[in-house]
N, C-alpha and C. Protein backbone atom coordinates (compact mmCIF):
# COMPACT_ATOMS: atom_id res chain seq x y z
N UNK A 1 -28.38 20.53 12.12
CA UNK A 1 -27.36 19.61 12.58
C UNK A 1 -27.94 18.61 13.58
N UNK A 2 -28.68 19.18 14.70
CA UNK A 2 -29.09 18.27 15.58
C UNK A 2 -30.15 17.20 14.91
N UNK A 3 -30.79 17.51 13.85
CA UNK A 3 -32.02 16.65 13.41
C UNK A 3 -30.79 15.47 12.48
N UNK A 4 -29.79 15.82 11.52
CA UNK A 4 -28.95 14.92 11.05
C UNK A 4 -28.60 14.04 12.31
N UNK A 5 -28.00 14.54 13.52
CA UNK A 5 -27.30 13.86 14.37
C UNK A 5 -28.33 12.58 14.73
N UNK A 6 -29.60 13.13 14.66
CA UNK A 6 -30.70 12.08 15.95
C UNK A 6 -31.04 11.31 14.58
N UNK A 7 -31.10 11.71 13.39
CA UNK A 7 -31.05 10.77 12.13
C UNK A 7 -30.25 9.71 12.17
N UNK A 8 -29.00 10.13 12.21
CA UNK A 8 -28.23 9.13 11.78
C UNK A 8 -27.89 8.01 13.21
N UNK A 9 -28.30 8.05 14.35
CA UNK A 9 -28.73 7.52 15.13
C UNK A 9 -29.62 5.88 14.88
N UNK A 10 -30.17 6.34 13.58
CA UNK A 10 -30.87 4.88 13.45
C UNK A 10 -30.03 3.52 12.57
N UNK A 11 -28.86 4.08 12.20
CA UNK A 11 -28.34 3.76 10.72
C UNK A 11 -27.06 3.05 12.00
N UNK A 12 -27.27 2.32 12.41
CA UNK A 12 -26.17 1.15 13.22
C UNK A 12 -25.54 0.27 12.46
N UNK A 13 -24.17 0.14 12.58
CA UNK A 13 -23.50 -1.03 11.65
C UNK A 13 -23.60 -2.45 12.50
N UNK A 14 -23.49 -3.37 11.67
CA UNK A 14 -23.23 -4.70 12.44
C UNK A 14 -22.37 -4.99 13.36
N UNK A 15 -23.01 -5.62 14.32
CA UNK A 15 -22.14 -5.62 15.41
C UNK A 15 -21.46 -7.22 14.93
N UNK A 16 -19.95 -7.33 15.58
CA UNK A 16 -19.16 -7.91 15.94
C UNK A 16 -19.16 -9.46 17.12
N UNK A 17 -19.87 -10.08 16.41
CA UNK A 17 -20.20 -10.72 18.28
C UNK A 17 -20.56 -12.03 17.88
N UNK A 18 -20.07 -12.95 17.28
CA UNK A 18 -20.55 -14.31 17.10
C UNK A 18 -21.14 -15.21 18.14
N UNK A 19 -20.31 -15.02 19.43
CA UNK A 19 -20.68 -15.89 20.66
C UNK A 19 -19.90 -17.02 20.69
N UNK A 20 -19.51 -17.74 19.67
CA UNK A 20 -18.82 -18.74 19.45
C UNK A 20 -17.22 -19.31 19.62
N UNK A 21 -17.04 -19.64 20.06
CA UNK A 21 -15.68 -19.87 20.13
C UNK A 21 -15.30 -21.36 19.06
N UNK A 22 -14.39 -20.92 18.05
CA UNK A 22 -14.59 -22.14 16.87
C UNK A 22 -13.13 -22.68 17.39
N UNK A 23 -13.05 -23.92 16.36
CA UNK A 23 -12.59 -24.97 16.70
C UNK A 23 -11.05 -23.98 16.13
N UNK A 24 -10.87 -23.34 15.35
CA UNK A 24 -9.75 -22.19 14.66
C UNK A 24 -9.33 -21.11 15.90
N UNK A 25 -10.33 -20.86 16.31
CA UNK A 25 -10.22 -20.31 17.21
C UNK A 25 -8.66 -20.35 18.38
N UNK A 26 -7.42 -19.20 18.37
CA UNK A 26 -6.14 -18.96 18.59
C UNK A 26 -6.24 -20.06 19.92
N UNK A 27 -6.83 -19.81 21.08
CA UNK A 27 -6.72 -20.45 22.37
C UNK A 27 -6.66 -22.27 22.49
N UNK A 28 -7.57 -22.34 21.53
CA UNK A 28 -7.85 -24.09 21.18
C UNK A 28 -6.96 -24.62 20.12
N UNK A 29 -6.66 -24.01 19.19
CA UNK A 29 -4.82 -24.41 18.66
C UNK A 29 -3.91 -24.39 19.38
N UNK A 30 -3.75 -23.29 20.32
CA UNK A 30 -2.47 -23.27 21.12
C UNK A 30 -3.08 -23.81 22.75
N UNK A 31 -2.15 -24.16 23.41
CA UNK A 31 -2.43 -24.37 24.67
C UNK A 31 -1.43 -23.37 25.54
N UNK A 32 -2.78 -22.02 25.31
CA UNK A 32 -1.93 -20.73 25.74
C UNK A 32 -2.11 -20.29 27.21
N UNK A 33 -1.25 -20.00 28.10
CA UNK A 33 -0.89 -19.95 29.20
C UNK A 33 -2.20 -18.76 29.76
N UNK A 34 -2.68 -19.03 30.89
CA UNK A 34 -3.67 -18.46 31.03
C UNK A 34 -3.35 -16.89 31.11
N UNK A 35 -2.84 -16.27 31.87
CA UNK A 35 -1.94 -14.85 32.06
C UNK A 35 -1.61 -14.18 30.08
N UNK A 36 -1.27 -15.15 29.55
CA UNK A 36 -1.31 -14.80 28.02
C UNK A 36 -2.62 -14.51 27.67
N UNK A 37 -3.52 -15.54 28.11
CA UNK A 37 -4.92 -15.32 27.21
C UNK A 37 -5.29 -14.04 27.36
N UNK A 38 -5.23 -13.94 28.82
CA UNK A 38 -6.04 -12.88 29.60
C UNK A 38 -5.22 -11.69 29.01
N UNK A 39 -4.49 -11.34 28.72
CA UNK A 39 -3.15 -9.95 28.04
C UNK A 39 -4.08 -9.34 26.49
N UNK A 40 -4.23 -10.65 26.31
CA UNK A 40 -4.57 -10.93 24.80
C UNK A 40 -5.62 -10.40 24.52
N UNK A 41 -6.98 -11.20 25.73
CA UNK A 41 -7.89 -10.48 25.71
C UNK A 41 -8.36 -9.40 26.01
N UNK A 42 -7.81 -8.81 26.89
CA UNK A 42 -8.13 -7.28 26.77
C UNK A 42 -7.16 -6.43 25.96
N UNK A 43 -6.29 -6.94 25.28
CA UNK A 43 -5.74 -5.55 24.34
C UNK A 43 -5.97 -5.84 23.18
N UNK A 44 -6.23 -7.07 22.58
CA UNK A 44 -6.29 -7.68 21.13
C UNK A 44 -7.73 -8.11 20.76
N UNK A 45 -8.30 -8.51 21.48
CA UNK A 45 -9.71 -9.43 21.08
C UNK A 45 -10.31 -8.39 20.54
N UNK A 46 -10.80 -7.08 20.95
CA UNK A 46 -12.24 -6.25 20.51
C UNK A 46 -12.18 -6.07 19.25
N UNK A 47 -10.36 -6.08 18.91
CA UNK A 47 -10.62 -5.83 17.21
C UNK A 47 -10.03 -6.86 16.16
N UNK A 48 -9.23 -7.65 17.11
CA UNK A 48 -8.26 -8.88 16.06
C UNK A 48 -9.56 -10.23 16.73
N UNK A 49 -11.13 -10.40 16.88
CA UNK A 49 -11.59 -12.19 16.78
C UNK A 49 -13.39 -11.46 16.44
N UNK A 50 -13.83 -12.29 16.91
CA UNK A 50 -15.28 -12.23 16.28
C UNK A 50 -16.26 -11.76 16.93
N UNK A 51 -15.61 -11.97 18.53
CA UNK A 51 -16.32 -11.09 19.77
C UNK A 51 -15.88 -9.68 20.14
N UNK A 52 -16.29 -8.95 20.37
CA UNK A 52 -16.25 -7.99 20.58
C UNK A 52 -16.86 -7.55 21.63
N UNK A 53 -16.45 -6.92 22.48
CA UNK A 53 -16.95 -6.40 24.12
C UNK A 53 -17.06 -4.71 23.86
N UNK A 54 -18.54 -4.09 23.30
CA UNK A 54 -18.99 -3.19 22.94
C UNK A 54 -18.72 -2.16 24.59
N UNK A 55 -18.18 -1.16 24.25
CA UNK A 55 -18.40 0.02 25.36
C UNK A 55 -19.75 0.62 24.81
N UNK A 56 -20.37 1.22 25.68
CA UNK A 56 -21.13 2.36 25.66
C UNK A 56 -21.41 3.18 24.60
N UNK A 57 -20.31 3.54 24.00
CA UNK A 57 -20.06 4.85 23.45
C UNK A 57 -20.51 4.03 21.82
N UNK A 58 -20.12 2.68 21.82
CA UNK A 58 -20.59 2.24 20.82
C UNK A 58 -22.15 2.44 19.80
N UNK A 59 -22.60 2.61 20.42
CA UNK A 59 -24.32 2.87 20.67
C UNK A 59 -24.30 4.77 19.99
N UNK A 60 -23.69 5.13 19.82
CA UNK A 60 -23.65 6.70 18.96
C UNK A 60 -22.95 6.95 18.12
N UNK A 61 -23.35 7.39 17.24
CA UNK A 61 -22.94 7.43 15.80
C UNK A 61 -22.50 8.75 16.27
N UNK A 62 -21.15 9.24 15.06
CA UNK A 62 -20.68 8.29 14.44
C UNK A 62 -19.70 7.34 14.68
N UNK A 63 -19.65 6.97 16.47
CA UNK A 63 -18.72 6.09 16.97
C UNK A 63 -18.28 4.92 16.56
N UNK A 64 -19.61 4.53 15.89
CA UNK A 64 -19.87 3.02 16.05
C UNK A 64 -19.48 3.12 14.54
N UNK A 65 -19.45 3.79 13.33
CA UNK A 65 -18.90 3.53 12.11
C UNK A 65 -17.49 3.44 12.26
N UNK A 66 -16.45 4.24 13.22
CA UNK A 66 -15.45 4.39 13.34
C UNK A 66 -14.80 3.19 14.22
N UNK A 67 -15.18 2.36 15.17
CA UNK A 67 -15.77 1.31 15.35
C UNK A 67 -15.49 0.19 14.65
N UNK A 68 -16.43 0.18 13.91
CA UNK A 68 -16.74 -1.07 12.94
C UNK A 68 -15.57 -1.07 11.79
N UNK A 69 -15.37 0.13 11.37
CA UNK A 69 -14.15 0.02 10.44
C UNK A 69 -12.81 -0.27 10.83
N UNK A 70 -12.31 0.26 12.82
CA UNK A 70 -11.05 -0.21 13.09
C UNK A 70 -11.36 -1.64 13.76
N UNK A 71 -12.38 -2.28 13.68
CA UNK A 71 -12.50 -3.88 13.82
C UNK A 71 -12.20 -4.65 12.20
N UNK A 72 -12.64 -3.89 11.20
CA UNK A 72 -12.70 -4.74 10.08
C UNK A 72 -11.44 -5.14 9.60
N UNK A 73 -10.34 -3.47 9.74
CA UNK A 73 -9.46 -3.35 8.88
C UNK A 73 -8.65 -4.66 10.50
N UNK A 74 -8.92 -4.72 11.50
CA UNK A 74 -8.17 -5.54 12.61
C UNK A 74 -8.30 -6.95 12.03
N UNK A 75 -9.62 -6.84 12.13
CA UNK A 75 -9.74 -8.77 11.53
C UNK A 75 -8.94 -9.08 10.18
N UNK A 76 -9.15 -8.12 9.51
CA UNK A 76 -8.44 -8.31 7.68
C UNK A 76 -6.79 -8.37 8.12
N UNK A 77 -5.97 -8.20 9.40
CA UNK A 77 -5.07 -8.36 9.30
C UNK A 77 -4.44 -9.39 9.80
N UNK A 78 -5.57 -9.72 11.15
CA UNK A 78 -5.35 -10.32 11.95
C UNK A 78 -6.89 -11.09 13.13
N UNK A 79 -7.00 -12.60 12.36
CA UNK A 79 -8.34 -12.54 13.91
C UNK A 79 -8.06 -14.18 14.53
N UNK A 80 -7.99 -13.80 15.66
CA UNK A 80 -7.71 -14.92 16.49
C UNK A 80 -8.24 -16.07 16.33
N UNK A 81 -9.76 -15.39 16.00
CA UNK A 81 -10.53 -16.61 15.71
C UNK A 81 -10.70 -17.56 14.70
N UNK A 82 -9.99 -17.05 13.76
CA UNK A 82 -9.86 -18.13 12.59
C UNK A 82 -8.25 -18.45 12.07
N UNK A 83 -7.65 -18.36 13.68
CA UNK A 83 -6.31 -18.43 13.20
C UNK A 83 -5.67 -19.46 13.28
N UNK A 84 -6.34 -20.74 13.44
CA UNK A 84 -6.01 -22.14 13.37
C UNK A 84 -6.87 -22.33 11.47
N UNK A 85 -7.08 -21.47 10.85
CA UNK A 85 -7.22 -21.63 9.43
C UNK A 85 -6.20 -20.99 9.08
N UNK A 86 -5.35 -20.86 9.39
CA UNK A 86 -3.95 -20.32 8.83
C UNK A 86 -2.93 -21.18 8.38
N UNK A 87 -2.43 -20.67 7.35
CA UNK A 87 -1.26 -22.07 7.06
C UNK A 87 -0.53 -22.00 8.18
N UNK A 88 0.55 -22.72 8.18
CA UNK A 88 1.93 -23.04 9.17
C UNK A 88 2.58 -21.68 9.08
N UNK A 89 2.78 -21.40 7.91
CA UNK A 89 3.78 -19.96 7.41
C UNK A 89 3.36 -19.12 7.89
N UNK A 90 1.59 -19.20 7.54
CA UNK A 90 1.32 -17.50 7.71
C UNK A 90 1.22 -17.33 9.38
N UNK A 91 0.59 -18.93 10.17
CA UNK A 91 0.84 -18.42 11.80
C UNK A 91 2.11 -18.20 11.95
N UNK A 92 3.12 -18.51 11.92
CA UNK A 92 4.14 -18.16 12.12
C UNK A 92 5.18 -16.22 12.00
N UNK A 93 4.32 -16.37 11.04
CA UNK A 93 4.43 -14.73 10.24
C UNK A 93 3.96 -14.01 11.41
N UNK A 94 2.27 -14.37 12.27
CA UNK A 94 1.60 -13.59 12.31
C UNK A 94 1.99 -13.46 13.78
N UNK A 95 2.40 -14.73 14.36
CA UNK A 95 2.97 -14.50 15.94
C UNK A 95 4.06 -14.16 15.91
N UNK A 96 5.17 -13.86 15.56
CA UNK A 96 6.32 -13.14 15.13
C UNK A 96 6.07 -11.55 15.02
N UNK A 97 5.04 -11.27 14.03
CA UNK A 97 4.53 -9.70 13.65
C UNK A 97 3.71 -9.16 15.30
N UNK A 98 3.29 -10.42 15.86
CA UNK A 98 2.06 -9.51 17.23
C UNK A 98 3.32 -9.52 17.99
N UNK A 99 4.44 -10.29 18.18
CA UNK A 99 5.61 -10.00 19.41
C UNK A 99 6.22 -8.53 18.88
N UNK A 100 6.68 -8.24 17.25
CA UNK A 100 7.40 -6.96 16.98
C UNK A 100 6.83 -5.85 16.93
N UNK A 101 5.14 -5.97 17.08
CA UNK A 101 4.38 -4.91 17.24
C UNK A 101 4.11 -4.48 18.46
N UNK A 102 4.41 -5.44 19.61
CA UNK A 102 3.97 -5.42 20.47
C UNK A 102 5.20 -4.36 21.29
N UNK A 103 5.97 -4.92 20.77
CA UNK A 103 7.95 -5.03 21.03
C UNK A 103 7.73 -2.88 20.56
N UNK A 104 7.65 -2.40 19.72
CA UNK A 104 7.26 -1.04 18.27
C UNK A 104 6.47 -0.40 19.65
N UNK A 105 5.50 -0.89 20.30
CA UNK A 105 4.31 -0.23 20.57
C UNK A 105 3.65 0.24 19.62
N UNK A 106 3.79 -0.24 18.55
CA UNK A 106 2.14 -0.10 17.77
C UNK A 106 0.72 -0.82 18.00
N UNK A 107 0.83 -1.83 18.76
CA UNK A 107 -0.16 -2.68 19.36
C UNK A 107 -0.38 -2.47 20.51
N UNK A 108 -1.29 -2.62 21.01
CA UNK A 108 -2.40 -1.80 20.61
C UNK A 108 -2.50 -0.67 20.42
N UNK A 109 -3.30 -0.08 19.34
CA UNK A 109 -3.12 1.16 19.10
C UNK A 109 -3.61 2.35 20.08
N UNK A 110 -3.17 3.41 19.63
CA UNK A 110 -3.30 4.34 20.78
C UNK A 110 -4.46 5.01 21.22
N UNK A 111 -5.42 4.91 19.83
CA UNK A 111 -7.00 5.52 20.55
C UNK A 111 -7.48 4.40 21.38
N UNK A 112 -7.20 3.16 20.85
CA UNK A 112 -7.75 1.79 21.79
C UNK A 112 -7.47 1.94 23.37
N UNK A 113 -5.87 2.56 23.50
CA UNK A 113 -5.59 2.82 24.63
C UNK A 113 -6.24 3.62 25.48
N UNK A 114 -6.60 4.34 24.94
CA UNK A 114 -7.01 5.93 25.88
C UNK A 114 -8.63 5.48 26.13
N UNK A 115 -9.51 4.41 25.27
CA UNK A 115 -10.66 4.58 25.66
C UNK A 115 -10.35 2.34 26.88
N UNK A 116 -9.42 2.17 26.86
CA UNK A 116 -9.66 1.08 27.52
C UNK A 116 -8.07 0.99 28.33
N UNK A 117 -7.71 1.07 29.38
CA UNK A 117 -7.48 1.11 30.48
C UNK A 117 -6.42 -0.23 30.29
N UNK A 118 -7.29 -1.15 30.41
CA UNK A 118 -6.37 -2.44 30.53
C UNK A 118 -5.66 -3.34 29.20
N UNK A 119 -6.03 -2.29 28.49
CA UNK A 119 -4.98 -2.50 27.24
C UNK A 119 -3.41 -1.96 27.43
N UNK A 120 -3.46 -1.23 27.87
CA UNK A 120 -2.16 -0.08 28.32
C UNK A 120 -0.69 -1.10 29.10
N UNK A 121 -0.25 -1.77 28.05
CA UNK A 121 0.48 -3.16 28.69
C UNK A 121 2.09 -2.64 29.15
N UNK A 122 1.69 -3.40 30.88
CA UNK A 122 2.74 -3.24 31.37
C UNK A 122 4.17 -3.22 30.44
N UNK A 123 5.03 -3.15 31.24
CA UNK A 123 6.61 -3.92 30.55
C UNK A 123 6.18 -5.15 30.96
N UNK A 124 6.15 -6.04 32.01
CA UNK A 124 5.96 -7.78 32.02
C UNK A 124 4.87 -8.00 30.93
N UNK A 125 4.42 -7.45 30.97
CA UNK A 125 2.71 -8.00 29.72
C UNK A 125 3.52 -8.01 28.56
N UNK A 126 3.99 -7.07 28.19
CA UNK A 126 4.64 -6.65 27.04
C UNK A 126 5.93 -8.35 26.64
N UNK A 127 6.49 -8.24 27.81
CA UNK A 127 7.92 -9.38 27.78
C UNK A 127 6.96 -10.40 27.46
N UNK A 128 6.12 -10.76 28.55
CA UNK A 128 5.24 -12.23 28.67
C UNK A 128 4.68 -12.79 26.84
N UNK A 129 4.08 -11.42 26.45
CA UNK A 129 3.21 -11.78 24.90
C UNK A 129 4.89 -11.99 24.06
N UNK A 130 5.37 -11.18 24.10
CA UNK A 130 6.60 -11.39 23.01
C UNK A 130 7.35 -12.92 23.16
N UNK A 131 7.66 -12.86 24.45
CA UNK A 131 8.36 -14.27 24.87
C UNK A 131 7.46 -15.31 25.02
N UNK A 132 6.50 -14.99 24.71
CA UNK A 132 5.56 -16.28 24.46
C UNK A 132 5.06 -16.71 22.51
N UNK A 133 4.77 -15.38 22.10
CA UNK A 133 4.49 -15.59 20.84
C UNK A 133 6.13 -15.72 19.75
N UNK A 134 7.08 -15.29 20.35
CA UNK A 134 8.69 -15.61 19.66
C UNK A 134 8.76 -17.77 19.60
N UNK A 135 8.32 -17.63 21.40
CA UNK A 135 8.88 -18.86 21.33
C UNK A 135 8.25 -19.80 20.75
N UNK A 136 6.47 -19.64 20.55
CA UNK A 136 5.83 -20.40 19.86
C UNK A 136 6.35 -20.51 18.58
N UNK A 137 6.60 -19.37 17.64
CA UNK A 137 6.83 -19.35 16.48
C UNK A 137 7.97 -20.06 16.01
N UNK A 138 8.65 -20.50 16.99
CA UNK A 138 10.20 -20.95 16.74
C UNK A 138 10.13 -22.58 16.72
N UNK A 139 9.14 -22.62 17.65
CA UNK A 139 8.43 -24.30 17.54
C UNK A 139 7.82 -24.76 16.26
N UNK A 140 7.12 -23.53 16.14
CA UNK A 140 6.44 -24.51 14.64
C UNK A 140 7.46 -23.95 13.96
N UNK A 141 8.56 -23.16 13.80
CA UNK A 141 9.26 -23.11 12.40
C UNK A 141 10.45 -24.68 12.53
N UNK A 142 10.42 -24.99 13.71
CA UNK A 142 11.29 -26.43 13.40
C UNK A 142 10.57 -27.54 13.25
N UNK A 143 8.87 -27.10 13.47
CA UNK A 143 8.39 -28.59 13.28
C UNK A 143 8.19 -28.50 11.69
N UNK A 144 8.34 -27.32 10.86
CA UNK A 144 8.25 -27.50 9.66
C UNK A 144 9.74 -27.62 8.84
């Protein structure tokens, strides 16, 4: 067992981490209130944009497969960073779905919680993202 363990040690998935902040990119479409960004970024970014802020624990298998797969299936639903490539509809869909998830407490999810601290959103954090992502959505559904 221990010789598998220090094996599979070498076998690292791709990390998450463009560096880039694109022109799609959620913050530079919207002109989002700073207290929002900051909510956003620590409970949403590591697994819904392209950066990723690796803990520690990342670095040991099989963390980092488990990891890489709840970033993939995050981005495939949802990534900030290419969310000015979204139609009108589907942003609309998608800031509507992060206020009722948020609203559910299914967002962030709950292992995310327990290994990061400042995901764990107040009630104001909670009001602030909903009443911010409702009201956006209500804007672009009348500008369309």
């Amino acid at each position: 067992m221990l010789i598998i363990f220090i094996v599979i040690q070498f076998i690292q998935p791709v990390r998450n981490k463009s560096g880039q902040a694109l022109s799609t990119d959620f913050g530079k479409v919207y002109a989002v209130p700073g207290n929002v960004q900051t909510v956003l970024q620590n409970a949403c970014y590591d697994c819904h944009s392209n950066n990723t802020m690796y803990p520690w624990y990342a670095n040991i298998q099989p963390m980092a497969w488990v990891m890489a797969r709840h970033i993939k299936n995050g981005k495939d639903k949802l990534n900030f960073s290419d969310f000015g490539s979204y139609t009108g509809r589907r942003q609309i869909s998608k800031l509507k779905g992060i206020a009722n998830q948020v609203k559910d407490d299914e967002m962030p999810i709950s292992s995310y919680k327990l290994m990061h601290k400042n995901a764990n959103l107040t009630t104001e954090e909670k009001s602030l993202i909903m009443d911010w992502m409702n009201k956006t959505a209500d804007s672009l559904s009348t500008e369309n």
